[in-house]
Protein backbone atom coordinates (compact mmCIF):
# COMPACT_ATOMS: atom_id res chain seq x y z
CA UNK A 1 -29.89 -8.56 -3.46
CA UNK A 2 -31.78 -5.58 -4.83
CA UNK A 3 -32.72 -1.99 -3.82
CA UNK A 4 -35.30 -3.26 -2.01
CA UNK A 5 -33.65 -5.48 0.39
CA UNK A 6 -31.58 -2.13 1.27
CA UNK A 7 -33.43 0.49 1.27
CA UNK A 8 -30.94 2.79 2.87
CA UNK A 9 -28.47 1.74 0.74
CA UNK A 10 -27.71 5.08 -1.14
CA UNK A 11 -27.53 6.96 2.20
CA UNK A 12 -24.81 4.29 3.58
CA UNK A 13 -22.45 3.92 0.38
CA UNK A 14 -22.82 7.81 0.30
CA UNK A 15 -21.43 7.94 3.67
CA UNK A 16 -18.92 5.28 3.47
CA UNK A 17 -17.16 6.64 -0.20
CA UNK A 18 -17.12 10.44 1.56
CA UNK A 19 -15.22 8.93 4.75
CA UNK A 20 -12.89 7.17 2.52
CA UNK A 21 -12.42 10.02 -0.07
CA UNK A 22 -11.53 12.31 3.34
CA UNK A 23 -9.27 9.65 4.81
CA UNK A 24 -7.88 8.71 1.57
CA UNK A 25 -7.09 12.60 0.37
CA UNK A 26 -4.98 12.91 4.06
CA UNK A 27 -3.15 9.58 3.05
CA UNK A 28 -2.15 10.67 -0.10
CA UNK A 29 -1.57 14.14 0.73
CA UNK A 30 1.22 12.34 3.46
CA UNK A 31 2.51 9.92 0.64
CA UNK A 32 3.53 12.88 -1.67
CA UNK A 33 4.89 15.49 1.25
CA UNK A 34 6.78 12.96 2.96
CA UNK A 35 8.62 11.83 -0.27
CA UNK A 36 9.10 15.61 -0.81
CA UNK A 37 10.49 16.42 2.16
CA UNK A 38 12.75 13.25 2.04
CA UNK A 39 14.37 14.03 -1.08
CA UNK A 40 15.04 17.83 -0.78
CA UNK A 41 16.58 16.94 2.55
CA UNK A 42 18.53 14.20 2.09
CA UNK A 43 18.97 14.09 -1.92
CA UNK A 44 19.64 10.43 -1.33
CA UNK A 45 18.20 7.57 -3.33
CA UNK A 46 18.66 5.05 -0.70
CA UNK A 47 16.66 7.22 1.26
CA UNK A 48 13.89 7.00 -0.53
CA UNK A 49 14.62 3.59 -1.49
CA UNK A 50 14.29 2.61 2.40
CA UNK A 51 11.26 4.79 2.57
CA UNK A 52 9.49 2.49 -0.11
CA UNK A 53 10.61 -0.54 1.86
CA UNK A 54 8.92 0.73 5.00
CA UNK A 55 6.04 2.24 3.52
CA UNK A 56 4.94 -0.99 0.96
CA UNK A 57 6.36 -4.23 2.48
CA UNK A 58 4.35 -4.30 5.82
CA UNK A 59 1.42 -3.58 4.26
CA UNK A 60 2.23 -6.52 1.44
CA UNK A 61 2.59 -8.73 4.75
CA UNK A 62 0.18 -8.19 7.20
CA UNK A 63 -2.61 -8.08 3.61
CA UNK A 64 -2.57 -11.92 4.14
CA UNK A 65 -3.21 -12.10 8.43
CA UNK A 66 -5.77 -8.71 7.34
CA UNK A 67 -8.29 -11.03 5.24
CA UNK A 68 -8.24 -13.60 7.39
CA UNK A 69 -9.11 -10.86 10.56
CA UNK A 70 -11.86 -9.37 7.99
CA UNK A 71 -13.55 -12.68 8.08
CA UNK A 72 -13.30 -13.58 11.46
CA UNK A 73 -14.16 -9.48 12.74
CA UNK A 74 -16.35 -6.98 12.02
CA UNK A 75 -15.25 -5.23 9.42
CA UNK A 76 -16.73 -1.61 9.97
CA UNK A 77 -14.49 -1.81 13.27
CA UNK A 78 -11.51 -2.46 11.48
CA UNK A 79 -11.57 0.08 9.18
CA UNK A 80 -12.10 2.41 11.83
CA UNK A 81 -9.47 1.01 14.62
CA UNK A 82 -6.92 1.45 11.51
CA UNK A 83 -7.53 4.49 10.05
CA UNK A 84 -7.11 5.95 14.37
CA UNK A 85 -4.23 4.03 14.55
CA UNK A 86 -2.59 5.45 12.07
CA UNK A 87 -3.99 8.77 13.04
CA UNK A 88 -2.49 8.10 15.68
CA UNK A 89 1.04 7.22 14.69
CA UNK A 90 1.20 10.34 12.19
CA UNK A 91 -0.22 12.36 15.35
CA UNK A 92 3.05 10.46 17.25
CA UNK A 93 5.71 11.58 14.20
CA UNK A 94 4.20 15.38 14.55
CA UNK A 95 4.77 15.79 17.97
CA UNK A 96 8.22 14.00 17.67
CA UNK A 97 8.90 16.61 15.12
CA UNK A 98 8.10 19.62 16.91
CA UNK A 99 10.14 18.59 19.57
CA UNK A 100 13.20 18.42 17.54
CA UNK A 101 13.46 14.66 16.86
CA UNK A 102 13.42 14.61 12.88
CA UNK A 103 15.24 11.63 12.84
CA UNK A 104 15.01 9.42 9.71
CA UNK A 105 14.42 6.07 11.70
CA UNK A 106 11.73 7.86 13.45
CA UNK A 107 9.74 8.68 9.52
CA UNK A 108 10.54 5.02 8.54
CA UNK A 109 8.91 3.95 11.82
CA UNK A 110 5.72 6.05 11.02
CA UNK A 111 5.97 4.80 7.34
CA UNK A 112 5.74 1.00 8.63
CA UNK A 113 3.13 1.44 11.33
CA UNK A 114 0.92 3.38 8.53
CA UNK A 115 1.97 0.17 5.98
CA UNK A 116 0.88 -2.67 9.00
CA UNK A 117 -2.44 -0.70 9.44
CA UNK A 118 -3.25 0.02 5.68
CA UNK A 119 -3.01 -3.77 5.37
CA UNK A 120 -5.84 -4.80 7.76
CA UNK A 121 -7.94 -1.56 6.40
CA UNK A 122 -7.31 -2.26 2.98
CA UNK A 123 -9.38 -5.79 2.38
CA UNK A 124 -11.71 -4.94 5.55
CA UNK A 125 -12.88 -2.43 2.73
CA UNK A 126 -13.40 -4.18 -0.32
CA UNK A 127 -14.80 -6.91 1.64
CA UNK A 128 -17.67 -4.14 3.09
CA UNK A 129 -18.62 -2.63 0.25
CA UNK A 130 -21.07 -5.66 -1.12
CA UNK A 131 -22.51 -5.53 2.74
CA UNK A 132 -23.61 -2.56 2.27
CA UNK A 133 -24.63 -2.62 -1.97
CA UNK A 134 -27.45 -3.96 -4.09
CA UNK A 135 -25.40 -6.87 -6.13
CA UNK A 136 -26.57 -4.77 -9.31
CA UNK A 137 -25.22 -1.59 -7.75
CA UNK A 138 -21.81 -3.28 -7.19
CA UNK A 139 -20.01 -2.44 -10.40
CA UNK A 140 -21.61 1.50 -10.35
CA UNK A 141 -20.54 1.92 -6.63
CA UNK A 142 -16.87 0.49 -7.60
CA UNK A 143 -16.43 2.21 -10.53
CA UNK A 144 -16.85 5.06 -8.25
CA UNK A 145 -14.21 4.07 -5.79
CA UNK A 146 -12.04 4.22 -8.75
CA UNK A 147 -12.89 7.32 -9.76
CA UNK A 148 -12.70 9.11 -6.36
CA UNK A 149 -9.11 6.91 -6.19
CA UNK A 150 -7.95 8.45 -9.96
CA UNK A 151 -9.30 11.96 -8.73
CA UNK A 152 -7.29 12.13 -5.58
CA UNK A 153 -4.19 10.85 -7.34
CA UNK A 154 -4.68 14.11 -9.61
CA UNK A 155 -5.98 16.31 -6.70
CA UNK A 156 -3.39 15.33 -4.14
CA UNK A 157 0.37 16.26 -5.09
CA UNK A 158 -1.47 19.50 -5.65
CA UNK A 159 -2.37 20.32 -2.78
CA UNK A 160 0.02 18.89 -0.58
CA UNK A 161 2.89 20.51 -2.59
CA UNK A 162 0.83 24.00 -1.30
CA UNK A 163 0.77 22.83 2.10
CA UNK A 164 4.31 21.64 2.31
CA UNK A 165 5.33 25.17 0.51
CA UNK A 166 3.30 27.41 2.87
CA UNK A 167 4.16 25.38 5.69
CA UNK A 168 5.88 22.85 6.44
CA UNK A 169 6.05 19.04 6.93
CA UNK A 170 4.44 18.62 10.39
CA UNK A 171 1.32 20.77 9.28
CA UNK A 172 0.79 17.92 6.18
CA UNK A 173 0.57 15.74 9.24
CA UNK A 174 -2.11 17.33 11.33
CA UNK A 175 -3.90 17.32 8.40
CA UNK A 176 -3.96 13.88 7.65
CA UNK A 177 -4.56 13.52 11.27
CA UNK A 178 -7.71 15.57 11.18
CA UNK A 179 -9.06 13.74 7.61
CA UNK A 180 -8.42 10.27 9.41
CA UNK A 181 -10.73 11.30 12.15
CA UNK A 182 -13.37 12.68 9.94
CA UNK A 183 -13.73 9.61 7.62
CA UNK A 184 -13.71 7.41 11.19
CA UNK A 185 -16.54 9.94 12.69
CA UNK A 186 -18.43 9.25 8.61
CA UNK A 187 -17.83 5.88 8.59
CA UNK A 188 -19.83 5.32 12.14
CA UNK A 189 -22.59 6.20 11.19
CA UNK A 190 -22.76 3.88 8.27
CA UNK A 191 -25.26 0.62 9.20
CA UNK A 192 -23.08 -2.02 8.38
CA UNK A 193 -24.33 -5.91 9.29
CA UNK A 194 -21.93 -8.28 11.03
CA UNK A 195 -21.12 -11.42 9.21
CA UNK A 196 -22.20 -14.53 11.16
CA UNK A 197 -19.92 -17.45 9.92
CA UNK A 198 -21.62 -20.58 8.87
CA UNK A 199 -18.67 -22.18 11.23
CA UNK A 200 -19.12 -20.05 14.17
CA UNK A 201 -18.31 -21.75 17.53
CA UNK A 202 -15.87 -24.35 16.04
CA UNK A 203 -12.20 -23.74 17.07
CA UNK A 204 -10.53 -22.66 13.73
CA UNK A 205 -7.17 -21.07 14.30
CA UNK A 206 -5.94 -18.07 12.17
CA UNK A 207 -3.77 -19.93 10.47
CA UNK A 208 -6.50 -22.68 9.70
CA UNK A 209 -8.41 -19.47 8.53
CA UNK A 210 -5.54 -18.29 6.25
CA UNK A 211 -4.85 -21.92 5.28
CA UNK A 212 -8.71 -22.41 3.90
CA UNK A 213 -8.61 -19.24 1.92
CA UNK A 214 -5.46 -20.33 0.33
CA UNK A 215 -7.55 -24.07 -0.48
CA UNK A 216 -10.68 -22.13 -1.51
CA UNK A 217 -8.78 -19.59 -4.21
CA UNK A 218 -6.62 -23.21 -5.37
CA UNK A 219 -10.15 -24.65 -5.88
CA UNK A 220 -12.11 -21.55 -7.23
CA UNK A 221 -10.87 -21.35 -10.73
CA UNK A 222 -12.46 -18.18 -11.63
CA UNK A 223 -11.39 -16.64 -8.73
CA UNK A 224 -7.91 -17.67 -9.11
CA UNK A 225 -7.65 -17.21 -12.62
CA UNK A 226 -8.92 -13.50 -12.34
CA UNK A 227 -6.10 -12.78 -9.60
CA UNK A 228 -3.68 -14.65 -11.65
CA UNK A 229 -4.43 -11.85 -14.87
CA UNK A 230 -4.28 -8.98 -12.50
CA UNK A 231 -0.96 -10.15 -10.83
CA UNK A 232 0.36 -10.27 -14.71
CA UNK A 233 -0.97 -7.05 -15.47
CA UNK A 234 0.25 -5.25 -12.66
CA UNK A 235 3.88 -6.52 -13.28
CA UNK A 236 3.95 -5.80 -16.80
CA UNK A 237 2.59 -2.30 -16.56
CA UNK A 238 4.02 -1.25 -13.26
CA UNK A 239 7.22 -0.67 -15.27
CA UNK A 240 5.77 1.79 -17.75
CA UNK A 241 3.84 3.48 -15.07
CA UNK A 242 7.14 4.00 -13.37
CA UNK A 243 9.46 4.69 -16.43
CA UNK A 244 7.27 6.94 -18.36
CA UNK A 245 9.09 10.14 -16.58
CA UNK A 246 11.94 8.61 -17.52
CA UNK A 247 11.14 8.28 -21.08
CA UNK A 248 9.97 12.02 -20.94
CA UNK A 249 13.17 13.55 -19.55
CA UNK A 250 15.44 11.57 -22.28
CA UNK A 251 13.27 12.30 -25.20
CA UNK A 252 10.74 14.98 -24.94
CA UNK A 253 13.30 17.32 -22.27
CA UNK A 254 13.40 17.71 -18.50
CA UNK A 255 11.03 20.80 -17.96
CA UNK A 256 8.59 19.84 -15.05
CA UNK A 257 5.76 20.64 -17.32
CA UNK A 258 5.93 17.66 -19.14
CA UNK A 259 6.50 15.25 -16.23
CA UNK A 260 3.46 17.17 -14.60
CA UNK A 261 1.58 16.46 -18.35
CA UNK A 262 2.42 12.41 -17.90
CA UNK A 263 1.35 12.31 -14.37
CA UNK A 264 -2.43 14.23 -15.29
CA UNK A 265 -3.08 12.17 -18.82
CA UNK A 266 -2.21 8.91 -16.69
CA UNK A 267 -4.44 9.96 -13.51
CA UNK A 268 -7.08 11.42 -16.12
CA UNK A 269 -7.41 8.30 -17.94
CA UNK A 270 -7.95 6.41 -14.81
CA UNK A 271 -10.48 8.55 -13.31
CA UNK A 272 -11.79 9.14 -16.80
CA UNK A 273 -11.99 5.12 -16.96
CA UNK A 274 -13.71 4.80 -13.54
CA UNK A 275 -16.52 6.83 -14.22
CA UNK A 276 -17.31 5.28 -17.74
CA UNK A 277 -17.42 2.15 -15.37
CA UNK A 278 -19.85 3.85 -12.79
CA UNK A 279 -21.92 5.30 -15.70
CA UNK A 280 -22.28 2.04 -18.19
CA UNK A 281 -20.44 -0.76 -16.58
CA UNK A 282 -23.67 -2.50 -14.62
CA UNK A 283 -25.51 -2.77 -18.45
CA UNK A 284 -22.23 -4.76 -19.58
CA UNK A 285 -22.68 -8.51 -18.98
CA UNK A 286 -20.16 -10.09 -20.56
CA UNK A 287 -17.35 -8.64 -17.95
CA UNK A 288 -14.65 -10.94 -18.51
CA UNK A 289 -14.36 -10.36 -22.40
CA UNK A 290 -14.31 -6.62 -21.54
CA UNK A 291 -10.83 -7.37 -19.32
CA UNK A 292 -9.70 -9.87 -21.50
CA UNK A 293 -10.14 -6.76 -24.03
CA UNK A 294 -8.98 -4.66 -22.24
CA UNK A 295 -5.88 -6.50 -21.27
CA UNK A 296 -5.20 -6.99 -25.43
CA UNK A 297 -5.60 -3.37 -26.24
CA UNK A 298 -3.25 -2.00 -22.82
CA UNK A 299 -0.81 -4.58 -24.39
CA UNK A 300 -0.59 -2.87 -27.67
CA UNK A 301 -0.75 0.47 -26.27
CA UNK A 302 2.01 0.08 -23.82
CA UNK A 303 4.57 -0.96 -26.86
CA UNK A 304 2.61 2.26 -28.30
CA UNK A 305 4.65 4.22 -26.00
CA UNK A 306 8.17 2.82 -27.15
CA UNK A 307 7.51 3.99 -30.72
CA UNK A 308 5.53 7.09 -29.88
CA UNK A 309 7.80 9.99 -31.27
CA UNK A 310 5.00 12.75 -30.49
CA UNK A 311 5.08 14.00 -27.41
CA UNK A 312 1.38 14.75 -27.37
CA UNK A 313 0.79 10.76 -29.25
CA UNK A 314 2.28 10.07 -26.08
CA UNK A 315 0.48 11.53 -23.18
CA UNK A 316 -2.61 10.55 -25.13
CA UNK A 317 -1.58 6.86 -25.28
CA UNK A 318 -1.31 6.82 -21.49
CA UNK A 319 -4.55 8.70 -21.05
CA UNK A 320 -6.13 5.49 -22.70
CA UNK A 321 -3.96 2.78 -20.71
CA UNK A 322 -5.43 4.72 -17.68
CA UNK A 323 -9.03 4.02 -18.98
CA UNK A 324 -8.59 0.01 -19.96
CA UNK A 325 -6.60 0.07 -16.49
CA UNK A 326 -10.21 1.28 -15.19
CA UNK A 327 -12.28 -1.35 -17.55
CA UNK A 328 -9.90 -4.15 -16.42
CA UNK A 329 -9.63 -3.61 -12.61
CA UNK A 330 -13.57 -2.42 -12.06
CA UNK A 331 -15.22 -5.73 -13.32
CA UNK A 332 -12.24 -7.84 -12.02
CA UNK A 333 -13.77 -6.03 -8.23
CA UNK A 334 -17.35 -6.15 -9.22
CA UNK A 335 -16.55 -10.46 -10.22
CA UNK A 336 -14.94 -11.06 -6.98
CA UNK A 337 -17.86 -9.24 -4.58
CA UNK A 338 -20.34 -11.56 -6.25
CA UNK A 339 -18.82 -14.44 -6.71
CA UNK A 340 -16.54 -15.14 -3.47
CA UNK A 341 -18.98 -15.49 -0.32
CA UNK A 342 -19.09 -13.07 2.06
CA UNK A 343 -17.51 -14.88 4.68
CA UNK A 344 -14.69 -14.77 2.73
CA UNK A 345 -13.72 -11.97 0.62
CA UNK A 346 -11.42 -10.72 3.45
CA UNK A 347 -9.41 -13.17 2.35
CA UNK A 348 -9.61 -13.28 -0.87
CA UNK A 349 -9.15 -9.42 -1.25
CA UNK A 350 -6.19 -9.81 1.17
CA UNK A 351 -4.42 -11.63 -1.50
CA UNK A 352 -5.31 -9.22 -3.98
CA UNK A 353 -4.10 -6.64 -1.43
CA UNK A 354 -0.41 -8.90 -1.68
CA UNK A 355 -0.55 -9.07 -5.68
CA UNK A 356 -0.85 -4.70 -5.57
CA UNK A 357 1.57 -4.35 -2.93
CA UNK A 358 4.32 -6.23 -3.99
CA UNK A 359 3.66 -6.76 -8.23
CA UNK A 360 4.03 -2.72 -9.02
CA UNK A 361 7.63 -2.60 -6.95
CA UNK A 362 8.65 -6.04 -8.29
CA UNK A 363 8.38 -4.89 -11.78
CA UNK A 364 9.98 -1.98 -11.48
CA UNK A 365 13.21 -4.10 -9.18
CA UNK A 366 13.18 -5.59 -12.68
CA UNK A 367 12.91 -3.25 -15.42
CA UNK A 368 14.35 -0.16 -13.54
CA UNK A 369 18.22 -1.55 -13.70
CA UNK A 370 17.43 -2.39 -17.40
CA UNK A 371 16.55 0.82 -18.28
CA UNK A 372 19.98 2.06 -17.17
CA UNK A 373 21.72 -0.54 -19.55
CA UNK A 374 18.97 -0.29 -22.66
CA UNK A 375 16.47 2.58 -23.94
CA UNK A 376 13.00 3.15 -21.80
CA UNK A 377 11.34 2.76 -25.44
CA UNK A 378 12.62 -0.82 -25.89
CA UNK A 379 11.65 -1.54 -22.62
CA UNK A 380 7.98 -0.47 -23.26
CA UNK A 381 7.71 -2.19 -26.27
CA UNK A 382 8.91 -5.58 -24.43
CA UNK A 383 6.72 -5.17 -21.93
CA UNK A 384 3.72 -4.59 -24.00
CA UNK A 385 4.62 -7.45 -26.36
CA UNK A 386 5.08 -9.94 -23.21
CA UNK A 387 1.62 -8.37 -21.68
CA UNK A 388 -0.15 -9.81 -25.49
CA UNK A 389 2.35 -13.18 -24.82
CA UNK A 390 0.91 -13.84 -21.87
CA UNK A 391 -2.34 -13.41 -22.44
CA UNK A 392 -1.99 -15.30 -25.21
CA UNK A 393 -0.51 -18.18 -23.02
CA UNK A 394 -3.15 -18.11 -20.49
CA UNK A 395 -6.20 -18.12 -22.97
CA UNK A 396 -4.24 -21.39 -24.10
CA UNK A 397 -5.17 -23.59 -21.41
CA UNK A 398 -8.65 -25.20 -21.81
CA UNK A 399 -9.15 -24.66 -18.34
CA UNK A 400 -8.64 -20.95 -17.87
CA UNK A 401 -10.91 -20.50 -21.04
CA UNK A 402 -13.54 -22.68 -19.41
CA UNK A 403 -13.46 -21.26 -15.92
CA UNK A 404 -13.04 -17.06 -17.24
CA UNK A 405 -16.21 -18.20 -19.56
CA UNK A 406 -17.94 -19.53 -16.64
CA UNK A 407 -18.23 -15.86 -15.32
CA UNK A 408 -19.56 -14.65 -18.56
CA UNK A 409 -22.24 -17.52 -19.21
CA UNK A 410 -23.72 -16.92 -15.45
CA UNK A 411 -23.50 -13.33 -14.85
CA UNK A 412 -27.31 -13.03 -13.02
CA UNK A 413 -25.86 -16.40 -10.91
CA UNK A 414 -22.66 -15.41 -9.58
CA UNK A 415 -23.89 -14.25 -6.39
CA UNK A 416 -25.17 -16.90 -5.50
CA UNK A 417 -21.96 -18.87 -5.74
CA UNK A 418 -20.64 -22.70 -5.55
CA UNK A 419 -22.93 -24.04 -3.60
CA UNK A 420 -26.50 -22.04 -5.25
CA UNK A 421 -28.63 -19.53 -3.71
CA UNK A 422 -28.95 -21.71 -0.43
CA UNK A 423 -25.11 -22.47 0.19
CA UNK A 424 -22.81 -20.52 1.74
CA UNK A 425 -23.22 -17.28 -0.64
CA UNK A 426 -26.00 -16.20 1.02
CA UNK A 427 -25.97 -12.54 1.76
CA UNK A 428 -25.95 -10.83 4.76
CA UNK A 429 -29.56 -10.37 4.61
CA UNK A 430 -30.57 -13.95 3.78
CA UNK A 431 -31.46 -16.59 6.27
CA UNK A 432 -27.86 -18.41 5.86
CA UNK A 433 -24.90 -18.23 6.69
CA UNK A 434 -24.31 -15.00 6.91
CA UNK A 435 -26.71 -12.91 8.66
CA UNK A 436 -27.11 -9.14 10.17
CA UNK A 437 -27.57 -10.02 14.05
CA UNK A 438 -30.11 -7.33 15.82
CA UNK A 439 -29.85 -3.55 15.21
CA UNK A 440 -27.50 -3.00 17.84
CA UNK A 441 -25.10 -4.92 15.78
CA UNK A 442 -25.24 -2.18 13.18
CA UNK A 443 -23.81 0.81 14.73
């Protein structure tokens, strides 16, 4: 699909990445104020322990039932009914608030209604973007997303730790409120076309649904070799992510300067890394050996970390994990949008949605008791050297080599998918299966 099979293409992804940058700015902008206002009023680490719980592991579940309701729905209408429901239920917790019920149960309950909602949003989202992008557009518009991601994870604590000052913790939630509303009002007027499923009519149950994208990612080698490397990845460098601070406060000193310093050069690399992507990434072809590169070098660089005696070395080193954490997860997108077809990427990017939700915390339910019993620097250097291991491991096997070359040899025919440019990998444009209904459907 090229720009001239959507010619309003620029005006659409425009809207759709300024909705999301709105709504995601008031999410994030919650995310940091609420675990604020948690810990200077409770100082309690199972506190925020619980608040983790509430705010992650509903969205980790309800990721698998949200692909399969992204392939059977329309997927502009989920995004919106979630981002007003949890409008909403933050809405809900301010009122409560003002009232005088501060309750913690009440937070957690917000937490986990935001978490259920975020995990039907979530794949409804990268499921819309190809609907809505030229397949040689895909990696510039994702590299993008990244980039507005990286820049509100740099932008946000800032300005919700002015709010929270100035104010105080219900005014964080009108605002997120208000930013939900406005990326629901930008979003609407986005044309998006509704999937028609090549199986429409039959009687296929959700669970049938969930059960065939489970079967097609088992049979899609690729597909399920790419998610495989990411879930890797994200365990093995969710620790350092999380123990960096750590490292910082026992060996470069506890002034919140240089925890602020960690948290910018990580965030900076990663927005630095998405717009590289967005600038250079749709002239490189051979995607995979890029990840597969970048994979090797975030490897090295996390052990980097446990021998780094420079303070400065150090921030730098994470500024550059931040950028191959860019040039591994932006192709890795871009591979899935063209390969899977569109009837079902919901699913498949639920799944993905499970391997972010749950690989970060998992890795750090492992490493974080070990870095109370040994130093944060051996730590890094293990996980690095297992990260290069198991790389190592899965390059190994014959068959991930021949199905992660696969994607490299047939860039220009990925879209068209399994079954060739008449099977089911037809775009939403194309005669079959999937096809825009009339232009009512598109409002």
């Amino acid at each position: 699909m090229s720009d001239v099979d959507m010619p309003r293409w620029k005006r659409n992804v425009g809207l759709f990445l300024a909705g999301q940058t709105i709504s995601l700015f008031g999410s994030m902008v919650v995310m940091y104020a609420v675990m604020w206002h948690l810990t200077i009023e409770t100082r309690s680490g199972s506190v925020l322990m619980l608040s983790i719980v509430f705010g992650m592991l509903p969205q980790a579940f309800v990721s698998i039932f949200g692909g399969v309701w992204a392939d059977r729905h329309h997927r502009k209408f989920l995004i919106m009914g979630s981002d007003t429901v949890i409008a909403l239920a933050t809405l809900g917790l301010a009122l409560l608030m003002v009232s005088g019920v501060d309750s913690l149960w009440v937070i957690y309950a917000a937490l986990a209604v935001r978490s259920v909602f975020a995990g039907i949003q979530t794949p409804a989202v990268s499921a819309m973007i190809p609907q809505i992008t030229p397949t040689d557009q895909l990696m510039r518009v994702n590299g993008l997303f990244q980039s507005i991601q990286s820049g509100m994870m740099l932008l946000a604590p800032a300005l919700a730790a002015v709010i929270y000052a100035s104010f105080d913790i219900v005014t964080v939630f009108f605002v997120d409120v208000v930013t939900a509303l406005l990326g629901v009002g930008m979003l609407a007027l986005v044309a998006v076309p509704r999937l028609v499923r090549s199986d429409a009519g039959e009687p296929v149950s959700y669970f049938g649904d969930l059960a065939a994208g489970v079967r097609y990612i088992r049979g899609n080698a690729p597909v399920r070799w790419l998610i495989t490397l990411f879930a890797l990845v994200m365990f093995l460098v969710g620790a350092p992510s999380y123990l960096t601070p750590l490292m910082v406060t026992r060996t470069f000193g506890d002034e919140v300067w240089k925890l602020t310093a960690n948290e910018l050069f990580w965030g900076g690399g990663m927005l630095l890394g998405g717009i590289i992507m967005a600038s250079v990434g749709p002239r490189i072809t051979r995607r995979v050996r890029l990840m597969v590169g970048s994979v090797l070098a975030t490897g090295v660089l996390v052990a980097g970390l446990g021998v780094a005696t420079n303070m400065w070395v150090f921030f730098t080193i994470g500024l550059i994990i931040g950028i191959m954490f860019a040039a591994l997860n932006t192709p890795a997108l871009t591979i899935i949008q063209e390969r899977v077809e569109p009837e079902m990427q919901g699913r498949v990017f639920g799944f993905v949605g499970i391997v972010m939700t749950v690989a970060m915390p998992l890795s750090m339910v492992v490493f974080g008791p070990l870095a109370d019993q040994f130093s944060v620097e051996a730590l890094l250097v293990l996980a690095g050297v297992l990260l290069v291991a198991v790389l190592g491991a899965i390059l190994a096997f014959p068959g991930a080599r021949r199905s992660l070359a696969q994607v490299d040899a047939a860039p220009a025919a990925a879209s068209e998918g399994p079954a060739g440019p008449e099977g089911p990998a037809a775009t939403a444009d194309q005669p079959a299966p999937a096809v825009p209904q009339d232009t009512a459907d598109l409002r």
